[in-house]
N, C-alpha and C. Protein backbone atom coordinates (compact mmCIF):
# COMPACT_ATOMS: atom_id res chain seq x y z
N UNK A 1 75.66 -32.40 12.68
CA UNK A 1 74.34 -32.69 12.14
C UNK A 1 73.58 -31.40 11.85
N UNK A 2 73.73 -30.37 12.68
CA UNK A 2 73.33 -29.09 12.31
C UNK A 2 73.52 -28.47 10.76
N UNK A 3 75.00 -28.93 10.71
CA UNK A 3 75.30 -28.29 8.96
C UNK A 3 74.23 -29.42 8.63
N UNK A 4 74.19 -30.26 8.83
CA UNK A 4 73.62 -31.02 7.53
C UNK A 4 72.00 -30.95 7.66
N UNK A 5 71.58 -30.18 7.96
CA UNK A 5 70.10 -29.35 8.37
C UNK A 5 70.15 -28.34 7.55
N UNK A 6 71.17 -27.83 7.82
CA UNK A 6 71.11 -26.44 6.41
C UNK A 6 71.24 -26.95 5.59
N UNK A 7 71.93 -27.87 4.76
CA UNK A 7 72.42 -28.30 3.72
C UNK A 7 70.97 -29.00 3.41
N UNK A 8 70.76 -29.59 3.95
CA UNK A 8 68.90 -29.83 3.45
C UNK A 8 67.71 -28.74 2.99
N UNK A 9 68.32 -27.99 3.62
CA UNK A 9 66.71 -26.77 4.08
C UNK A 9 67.45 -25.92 2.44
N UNK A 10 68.57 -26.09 2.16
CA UNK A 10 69.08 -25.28 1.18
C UNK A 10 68.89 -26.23 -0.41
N UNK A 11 68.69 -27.51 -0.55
CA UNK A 11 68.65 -28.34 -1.67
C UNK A 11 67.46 -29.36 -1.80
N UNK A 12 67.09 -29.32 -0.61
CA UNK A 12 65.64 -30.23 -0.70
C UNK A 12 64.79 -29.82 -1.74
N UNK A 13 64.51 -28.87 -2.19
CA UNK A 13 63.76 -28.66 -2.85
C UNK A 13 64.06 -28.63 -4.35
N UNK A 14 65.21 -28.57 -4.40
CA UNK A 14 65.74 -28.31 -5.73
C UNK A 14 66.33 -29.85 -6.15
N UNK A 15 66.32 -30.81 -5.35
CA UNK A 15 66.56 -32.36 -5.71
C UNK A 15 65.57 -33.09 -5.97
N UNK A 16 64.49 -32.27 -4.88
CA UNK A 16 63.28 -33.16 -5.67
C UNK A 16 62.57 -32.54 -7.28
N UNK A 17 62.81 -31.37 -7.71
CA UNK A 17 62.61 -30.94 -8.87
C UNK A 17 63.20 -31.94 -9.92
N UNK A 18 64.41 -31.60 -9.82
CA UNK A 18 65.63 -32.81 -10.17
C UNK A 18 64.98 -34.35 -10.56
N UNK A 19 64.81 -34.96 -9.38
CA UNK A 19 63.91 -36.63 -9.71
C UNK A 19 62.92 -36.15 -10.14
N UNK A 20 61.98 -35.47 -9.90
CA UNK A 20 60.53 -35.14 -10.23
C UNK A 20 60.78 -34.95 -11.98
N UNK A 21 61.67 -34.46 -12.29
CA UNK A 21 62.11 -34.56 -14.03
C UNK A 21 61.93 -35.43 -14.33
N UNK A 22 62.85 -36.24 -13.62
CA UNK A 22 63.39 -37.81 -14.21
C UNK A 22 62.76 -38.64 -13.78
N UNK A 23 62.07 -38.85 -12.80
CA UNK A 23 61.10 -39.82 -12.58
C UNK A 23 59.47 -39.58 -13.35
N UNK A 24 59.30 -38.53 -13.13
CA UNK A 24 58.12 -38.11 -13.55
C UNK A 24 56.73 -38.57 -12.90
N UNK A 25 57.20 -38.71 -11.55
CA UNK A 25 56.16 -39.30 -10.43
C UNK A 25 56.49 -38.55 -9.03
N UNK A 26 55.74 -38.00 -8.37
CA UNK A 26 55.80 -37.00 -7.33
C UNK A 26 56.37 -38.02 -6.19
N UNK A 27 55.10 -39.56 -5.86
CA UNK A 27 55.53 -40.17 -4.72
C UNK A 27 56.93 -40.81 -4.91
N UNK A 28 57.19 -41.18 -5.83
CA UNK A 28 58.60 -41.69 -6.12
C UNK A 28 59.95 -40.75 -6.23
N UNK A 29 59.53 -39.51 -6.90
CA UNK A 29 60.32 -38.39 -6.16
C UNK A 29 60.80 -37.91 -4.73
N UNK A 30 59.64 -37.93 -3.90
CA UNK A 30 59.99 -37.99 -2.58
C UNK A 30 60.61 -38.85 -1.90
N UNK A 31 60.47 -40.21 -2.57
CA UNK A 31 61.39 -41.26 -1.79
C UNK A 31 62.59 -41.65 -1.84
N UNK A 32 62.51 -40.82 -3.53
CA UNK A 32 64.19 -40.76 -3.59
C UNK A 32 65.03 -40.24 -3.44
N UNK A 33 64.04 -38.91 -2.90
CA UNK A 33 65.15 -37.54 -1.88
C UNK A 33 65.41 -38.29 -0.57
N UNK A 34 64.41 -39.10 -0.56
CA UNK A 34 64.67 -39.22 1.41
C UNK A 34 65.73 -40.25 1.42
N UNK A 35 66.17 -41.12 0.19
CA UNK A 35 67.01 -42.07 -0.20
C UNK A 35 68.51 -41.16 -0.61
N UNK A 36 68.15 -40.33 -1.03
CA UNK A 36 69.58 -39.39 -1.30
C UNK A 36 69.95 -38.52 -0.45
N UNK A 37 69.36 -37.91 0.73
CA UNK A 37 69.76 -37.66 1.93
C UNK A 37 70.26 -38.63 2.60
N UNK A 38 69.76 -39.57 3.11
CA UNK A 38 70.28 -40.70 3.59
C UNK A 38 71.45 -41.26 3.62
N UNK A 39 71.68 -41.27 1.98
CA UNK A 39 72.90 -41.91 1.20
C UNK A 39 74.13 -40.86 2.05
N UNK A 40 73.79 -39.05 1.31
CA UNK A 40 74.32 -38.33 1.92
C UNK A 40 75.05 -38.66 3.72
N UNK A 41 74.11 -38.36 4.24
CA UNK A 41 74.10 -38.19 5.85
C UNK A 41 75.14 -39.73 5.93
N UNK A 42 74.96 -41.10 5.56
CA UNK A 42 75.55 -41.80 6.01
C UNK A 42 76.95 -41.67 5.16
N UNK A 43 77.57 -41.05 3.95
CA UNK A 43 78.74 -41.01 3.48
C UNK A 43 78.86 -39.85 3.89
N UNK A 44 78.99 -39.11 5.04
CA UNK A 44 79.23 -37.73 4.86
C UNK A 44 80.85 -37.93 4.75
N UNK A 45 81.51 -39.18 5.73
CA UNK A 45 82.61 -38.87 5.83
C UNK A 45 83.39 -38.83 4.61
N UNK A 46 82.84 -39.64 3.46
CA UNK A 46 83.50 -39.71 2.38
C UNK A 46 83.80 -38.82 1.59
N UNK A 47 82.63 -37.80 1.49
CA UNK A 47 82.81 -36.18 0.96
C UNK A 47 84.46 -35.78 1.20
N UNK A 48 84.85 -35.80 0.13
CA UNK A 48 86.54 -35.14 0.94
C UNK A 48 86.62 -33.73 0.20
N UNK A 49 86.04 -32.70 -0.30
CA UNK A 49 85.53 -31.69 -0.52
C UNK A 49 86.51 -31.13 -1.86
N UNK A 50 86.59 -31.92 -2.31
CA UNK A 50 86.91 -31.67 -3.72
C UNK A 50 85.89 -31.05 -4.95
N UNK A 51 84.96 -31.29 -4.60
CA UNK A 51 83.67 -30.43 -5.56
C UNK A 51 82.89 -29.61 -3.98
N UNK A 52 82.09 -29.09 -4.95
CA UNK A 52 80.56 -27.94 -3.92
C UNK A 52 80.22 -29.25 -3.41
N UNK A 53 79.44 -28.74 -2.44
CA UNK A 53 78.37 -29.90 -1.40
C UNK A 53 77.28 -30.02 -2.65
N UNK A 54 76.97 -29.49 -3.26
CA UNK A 54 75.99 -29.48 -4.35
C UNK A 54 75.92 -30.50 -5.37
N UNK A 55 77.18 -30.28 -6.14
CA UNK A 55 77.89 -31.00 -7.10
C UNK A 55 77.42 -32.67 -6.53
N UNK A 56 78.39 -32.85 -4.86
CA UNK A 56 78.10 -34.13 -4.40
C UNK A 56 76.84 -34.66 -4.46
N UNK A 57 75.81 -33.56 -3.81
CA UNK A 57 74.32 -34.49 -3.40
C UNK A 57 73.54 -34.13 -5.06
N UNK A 58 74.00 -33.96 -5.79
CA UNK A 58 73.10 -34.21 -7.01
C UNK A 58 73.95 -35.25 -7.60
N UNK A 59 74.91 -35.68 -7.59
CA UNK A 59 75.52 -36.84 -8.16
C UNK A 59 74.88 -38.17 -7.39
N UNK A 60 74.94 -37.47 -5.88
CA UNK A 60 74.48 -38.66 -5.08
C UNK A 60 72.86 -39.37 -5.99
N UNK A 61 72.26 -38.22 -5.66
CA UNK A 61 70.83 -38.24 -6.60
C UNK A 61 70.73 -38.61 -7.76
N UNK A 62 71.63 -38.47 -8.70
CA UNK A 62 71.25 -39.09 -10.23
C UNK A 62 71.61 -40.86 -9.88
N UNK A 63 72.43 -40.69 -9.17
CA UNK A 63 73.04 -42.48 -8.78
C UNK A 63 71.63 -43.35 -8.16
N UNK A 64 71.04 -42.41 -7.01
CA UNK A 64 70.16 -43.01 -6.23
C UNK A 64 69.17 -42.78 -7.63
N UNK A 65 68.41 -41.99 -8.38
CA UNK A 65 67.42 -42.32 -9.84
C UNK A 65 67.83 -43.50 -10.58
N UNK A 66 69.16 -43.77 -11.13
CA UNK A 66 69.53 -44.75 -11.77
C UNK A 66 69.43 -46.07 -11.22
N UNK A 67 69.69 -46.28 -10.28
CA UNK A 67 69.55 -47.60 -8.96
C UNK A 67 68.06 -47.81 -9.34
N UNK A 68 67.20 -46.85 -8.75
CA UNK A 68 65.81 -47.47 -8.59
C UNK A 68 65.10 -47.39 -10.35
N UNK A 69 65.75 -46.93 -11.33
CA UNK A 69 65.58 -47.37 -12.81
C UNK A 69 65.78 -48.73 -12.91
N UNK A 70 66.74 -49.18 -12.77
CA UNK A 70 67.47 -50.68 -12.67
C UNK A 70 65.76 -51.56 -11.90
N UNK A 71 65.90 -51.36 -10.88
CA UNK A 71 65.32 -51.88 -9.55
C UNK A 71 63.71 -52.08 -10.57
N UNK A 72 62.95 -50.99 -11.28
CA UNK A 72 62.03 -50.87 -11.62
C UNK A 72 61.62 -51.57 -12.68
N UNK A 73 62.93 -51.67 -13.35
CA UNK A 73 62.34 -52.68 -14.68
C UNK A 73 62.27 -53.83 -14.31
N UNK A 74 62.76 -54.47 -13.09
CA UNK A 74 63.02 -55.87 -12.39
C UNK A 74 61.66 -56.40 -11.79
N UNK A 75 60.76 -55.30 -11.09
CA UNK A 75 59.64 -55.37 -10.84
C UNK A 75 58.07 -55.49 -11.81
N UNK A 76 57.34 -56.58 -11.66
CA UNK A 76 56.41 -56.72 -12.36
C UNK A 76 55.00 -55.87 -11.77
N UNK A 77 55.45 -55.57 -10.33
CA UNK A 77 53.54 -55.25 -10.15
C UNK A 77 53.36 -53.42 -10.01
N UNK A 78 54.05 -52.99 -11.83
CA UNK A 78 53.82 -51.73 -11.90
C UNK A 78 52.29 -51.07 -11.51
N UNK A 79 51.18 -51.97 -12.22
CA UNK A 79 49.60 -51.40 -12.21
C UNK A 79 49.56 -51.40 -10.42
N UNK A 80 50.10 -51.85 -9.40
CA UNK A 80 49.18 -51.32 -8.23
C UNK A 80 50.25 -50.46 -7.63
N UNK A 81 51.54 -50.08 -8.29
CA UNK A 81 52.02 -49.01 -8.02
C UNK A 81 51.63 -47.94 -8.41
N UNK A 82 51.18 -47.80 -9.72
CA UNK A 82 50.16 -46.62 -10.10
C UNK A 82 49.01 -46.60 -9.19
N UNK A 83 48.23 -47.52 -9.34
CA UNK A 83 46.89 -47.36 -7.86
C UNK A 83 46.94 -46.67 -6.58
N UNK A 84 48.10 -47.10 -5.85
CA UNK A 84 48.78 -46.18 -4.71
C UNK A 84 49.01 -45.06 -4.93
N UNK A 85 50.06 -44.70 -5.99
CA UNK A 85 50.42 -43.36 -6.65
C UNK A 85 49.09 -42.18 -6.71
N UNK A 86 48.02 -42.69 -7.49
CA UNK A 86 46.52 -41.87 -7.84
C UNK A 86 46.16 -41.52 -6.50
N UNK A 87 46.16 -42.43 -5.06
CA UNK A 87 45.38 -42.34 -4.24
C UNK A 87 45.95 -41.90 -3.03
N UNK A 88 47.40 -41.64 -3.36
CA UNK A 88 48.11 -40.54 -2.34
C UNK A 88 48.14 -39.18 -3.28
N UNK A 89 47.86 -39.12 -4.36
CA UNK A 89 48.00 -37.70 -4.73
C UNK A 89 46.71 -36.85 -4.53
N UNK A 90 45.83 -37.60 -4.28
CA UNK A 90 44.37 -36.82 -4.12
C UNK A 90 44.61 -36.33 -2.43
N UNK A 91 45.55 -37.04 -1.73
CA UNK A 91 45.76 -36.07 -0.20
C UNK A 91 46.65 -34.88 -0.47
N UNK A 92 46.78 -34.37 -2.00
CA UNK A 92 48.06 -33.17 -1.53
C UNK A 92 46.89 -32.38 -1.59
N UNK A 93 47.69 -31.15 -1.46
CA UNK A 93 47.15 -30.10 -0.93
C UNK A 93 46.62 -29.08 -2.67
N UNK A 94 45.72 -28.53 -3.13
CA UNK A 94 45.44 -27.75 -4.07
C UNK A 94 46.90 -26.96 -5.07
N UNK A 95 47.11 -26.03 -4.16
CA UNK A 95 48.57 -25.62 -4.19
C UNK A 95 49.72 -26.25 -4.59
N UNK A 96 50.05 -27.32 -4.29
CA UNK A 96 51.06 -28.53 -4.07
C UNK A 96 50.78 -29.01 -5.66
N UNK A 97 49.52 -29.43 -5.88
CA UNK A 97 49.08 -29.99 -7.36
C UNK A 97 49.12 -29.09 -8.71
N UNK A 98 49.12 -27.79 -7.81
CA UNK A 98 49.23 -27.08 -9.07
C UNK A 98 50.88 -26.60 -9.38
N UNK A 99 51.31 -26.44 -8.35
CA UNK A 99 53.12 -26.28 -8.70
C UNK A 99 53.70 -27.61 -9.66
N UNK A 100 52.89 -28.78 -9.13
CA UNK A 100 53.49 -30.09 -9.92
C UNK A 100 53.20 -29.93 -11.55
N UNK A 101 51.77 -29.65 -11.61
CA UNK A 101 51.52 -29.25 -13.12
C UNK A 101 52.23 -28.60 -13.75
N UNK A 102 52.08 -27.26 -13.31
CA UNK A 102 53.61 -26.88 -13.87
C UNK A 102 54.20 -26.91 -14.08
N UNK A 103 55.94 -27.94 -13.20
CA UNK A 103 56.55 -28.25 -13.70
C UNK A 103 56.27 -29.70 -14.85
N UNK A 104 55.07 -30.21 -14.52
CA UNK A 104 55.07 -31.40 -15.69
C UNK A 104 54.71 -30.54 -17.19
N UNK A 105 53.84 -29.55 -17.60
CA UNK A 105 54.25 -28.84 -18.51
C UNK A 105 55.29 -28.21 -18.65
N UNK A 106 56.40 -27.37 -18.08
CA UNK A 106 57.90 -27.74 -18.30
C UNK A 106 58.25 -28.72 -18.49
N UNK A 107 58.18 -29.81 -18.01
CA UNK A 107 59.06 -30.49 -18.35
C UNK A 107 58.44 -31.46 -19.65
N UNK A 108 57.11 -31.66 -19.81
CA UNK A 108 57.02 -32.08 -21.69
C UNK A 108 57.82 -31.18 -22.39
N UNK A 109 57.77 -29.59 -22.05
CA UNK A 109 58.29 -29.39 -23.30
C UNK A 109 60.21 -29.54 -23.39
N UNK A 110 60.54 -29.34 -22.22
CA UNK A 110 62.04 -29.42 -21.92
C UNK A 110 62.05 -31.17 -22.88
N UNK A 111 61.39 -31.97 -22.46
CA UNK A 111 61.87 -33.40 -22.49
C UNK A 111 61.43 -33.38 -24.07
N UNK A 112 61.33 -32.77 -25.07
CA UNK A 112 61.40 -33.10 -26.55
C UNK A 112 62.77 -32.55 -26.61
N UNK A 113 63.78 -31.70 -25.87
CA UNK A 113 64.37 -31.64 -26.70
C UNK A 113 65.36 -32.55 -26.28
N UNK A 114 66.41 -32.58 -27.32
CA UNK A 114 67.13 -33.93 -27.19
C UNK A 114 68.96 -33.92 -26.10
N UNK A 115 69.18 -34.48 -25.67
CA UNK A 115 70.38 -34.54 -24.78
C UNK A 115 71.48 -34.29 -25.79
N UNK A 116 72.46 -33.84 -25.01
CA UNK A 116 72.61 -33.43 -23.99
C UNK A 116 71.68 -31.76 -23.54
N UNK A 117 71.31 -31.12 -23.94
CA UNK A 117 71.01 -29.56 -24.08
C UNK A 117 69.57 -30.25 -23.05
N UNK A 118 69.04 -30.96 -22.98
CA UNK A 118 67.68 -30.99 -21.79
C UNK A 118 68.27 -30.88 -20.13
N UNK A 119 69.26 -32.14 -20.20
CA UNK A 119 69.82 -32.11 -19.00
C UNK A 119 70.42 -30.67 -18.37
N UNK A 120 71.27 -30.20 -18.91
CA UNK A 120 71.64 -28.99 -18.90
C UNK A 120 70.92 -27.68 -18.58
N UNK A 121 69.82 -27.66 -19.12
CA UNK A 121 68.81 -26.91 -19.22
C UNK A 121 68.27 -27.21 -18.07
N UNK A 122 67.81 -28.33 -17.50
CA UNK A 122 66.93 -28.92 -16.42
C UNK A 122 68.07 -28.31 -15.22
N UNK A 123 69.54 -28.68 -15.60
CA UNK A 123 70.08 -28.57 -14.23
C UNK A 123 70.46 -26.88 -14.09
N UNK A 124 70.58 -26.65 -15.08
CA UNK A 124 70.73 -24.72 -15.22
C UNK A 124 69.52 -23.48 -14.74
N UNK A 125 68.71 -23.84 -15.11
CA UNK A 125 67.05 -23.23 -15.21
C UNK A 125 66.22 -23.63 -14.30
N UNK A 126 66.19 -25.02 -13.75
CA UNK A 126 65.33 -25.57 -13.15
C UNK A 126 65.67 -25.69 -11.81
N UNK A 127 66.93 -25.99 -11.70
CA UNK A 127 67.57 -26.20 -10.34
C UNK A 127 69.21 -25.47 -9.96
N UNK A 128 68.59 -24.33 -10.80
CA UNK A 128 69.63 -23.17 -10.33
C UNK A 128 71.08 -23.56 -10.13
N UNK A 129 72.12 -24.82 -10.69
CA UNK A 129 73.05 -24.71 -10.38
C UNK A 129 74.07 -24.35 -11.35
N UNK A 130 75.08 -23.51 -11.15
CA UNK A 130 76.42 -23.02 -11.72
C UNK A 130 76.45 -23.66 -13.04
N UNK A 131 77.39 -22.82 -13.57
CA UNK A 131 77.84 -23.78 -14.88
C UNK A 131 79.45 -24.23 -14.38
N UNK A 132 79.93 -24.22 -13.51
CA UNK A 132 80.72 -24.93 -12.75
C UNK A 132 80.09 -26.22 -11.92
N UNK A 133 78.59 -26.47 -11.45
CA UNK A 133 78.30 -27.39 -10.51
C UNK A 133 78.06 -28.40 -11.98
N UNK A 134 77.39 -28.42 -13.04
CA UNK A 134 77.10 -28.93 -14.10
C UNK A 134 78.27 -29.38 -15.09
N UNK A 135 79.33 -28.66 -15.25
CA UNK A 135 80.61 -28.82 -15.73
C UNK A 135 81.39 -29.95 -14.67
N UNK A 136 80.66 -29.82 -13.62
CA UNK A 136 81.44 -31.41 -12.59
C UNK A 136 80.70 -32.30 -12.83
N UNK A 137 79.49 -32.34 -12.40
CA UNK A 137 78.48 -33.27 -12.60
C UNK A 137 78.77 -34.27 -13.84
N UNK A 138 78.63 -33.27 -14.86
CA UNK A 138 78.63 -33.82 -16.15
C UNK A 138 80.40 -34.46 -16.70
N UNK A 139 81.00 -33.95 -15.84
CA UNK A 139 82.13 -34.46 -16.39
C UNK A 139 82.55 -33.46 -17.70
N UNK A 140 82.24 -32.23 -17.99
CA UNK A 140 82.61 -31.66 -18.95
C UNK A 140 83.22 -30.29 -18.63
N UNK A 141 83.85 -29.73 -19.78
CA UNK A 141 84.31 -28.34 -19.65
C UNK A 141 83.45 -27.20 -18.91
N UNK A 142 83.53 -26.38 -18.51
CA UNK A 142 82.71 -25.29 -18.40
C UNK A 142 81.68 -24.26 -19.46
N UNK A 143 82.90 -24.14 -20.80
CA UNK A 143 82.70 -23.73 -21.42
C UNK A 143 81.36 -24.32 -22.37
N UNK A 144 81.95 -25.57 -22.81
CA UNK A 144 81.13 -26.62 -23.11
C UNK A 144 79.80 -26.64 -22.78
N UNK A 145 79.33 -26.76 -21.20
CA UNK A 145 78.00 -26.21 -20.48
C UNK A 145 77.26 -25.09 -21.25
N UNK A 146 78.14 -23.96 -21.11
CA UNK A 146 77.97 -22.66 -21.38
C UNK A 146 77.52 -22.21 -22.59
N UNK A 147 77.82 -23.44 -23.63
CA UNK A 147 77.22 -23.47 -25.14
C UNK A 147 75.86 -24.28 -25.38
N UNK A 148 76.05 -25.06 -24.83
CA UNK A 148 75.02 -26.40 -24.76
C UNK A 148 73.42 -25.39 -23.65
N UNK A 149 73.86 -24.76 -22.91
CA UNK A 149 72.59 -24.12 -22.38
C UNK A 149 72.43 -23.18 -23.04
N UNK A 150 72.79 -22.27 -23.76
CA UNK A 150 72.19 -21.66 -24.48
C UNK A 150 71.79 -22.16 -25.80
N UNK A 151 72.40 -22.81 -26.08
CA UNK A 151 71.65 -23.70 -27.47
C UNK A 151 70.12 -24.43 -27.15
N UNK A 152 70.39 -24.91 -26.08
CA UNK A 152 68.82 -25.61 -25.84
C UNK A 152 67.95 -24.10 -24.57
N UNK A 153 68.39 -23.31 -24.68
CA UNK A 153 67.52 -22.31 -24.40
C UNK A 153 66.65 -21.58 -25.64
N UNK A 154 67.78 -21.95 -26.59
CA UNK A 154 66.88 -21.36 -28.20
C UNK A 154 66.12 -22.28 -28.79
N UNK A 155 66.72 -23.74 -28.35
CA UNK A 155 65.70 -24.57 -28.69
C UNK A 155 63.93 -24.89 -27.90
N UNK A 156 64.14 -24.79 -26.64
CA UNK A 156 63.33 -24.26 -25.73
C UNK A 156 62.27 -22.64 -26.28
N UNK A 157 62.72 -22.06 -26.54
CA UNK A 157 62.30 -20.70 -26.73
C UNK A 157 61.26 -21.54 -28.01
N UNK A 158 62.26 -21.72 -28.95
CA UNK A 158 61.51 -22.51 -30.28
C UNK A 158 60.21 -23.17 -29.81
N UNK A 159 60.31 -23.95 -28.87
CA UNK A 159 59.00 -24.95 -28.80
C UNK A 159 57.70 -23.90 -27.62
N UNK A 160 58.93 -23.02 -27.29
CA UNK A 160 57.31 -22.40 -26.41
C UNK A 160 56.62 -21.46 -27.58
N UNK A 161 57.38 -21.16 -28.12
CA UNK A 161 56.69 -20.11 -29.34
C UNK A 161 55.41 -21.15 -30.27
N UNK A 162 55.96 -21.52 -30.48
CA UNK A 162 55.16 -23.25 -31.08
C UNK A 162 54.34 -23.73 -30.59
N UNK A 163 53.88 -23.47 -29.37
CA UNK A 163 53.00 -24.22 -28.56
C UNK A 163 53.48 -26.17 -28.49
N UNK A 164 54.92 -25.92 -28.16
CA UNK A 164 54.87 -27.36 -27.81
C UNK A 164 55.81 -28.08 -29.31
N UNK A 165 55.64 -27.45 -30.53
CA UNK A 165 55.33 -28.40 -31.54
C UNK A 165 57.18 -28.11 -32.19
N UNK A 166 57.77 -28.94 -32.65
CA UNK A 166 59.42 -28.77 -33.05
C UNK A 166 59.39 -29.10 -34.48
């Protein structure tokens, strides 16, 4: 359980960046790290270490985002999930609100551009992993990665020069 303390203290932060993309909601980000640790910690045995520990708990994580996508369109009482949402974010902390801004301006402008080159970009730039951890993830070449992030780094470059505009 110890490794798997480091293995937290080393990706926690970079998984919730991850959902925080794709969800685009802070409290629902957090719940779905604590849902993808979880997942983690209870399959550890299944890990048979054929990819990075990395590779695993961000796969784990796009699975646990997709689940509660499913789960969300099934649910009707979105308006008092927003209500909750507004009225736990006024307890973060100054600091905390302004790192989020940030990445939500990253990520408007990341999210015009079009897939595959966002994902890539998000998982390259944003959450620091390999073009080997992304080349598993994704199910693709290495090389492949290796074109696709720099293509949407020029496309990226394009829209910050632009103020936003493609």
């Amino acid at each position: 359980m110890e490794d798997f303390d480091k293995i937290y203290k080393l990706y926690n932060k970079k998984i919730y960046s991850y959902l925080l993309y794709l969800c685009k909601d802070s409290l629902v980000a957090e719940e779905l790290l604590q849902e993808t640790f979880y997942l983690a910690i209870k399959n550890i045995e299944k890990f048979r270490g054929e990819s990075m520990v990395s590779t695993w708990i961000y796969s784990i994580s796009k699975n646990v985002y997709l689940s509660w996508l499913r789960d969300k369109k099934k649910r009707d009482n979105i308006h008092d999930y927003d209500l909750n949402n507004k009225l736990v974010q006024q307890d973060k902390s100054d600091e905390r609100i302004i790192q989020e801004e940030e990445l939500r301006e990253l990520f408007k402008l990341i999210d015009k551009i079009e897939e595959p080159y966002r994902e890539v970009i998000l998982m390259r730039a944003v959450n620091k992993l390999s073009y080997r951890e992304i080349s598993e993830i994704m199910k693709r070449k290495e090389s492949w990665v290796r074109v696709i992030f720099h293509r949407g780094k020029v496309k990226l470059k394009a829209l910050i020069e632009n103020k936003g505009e493609i």
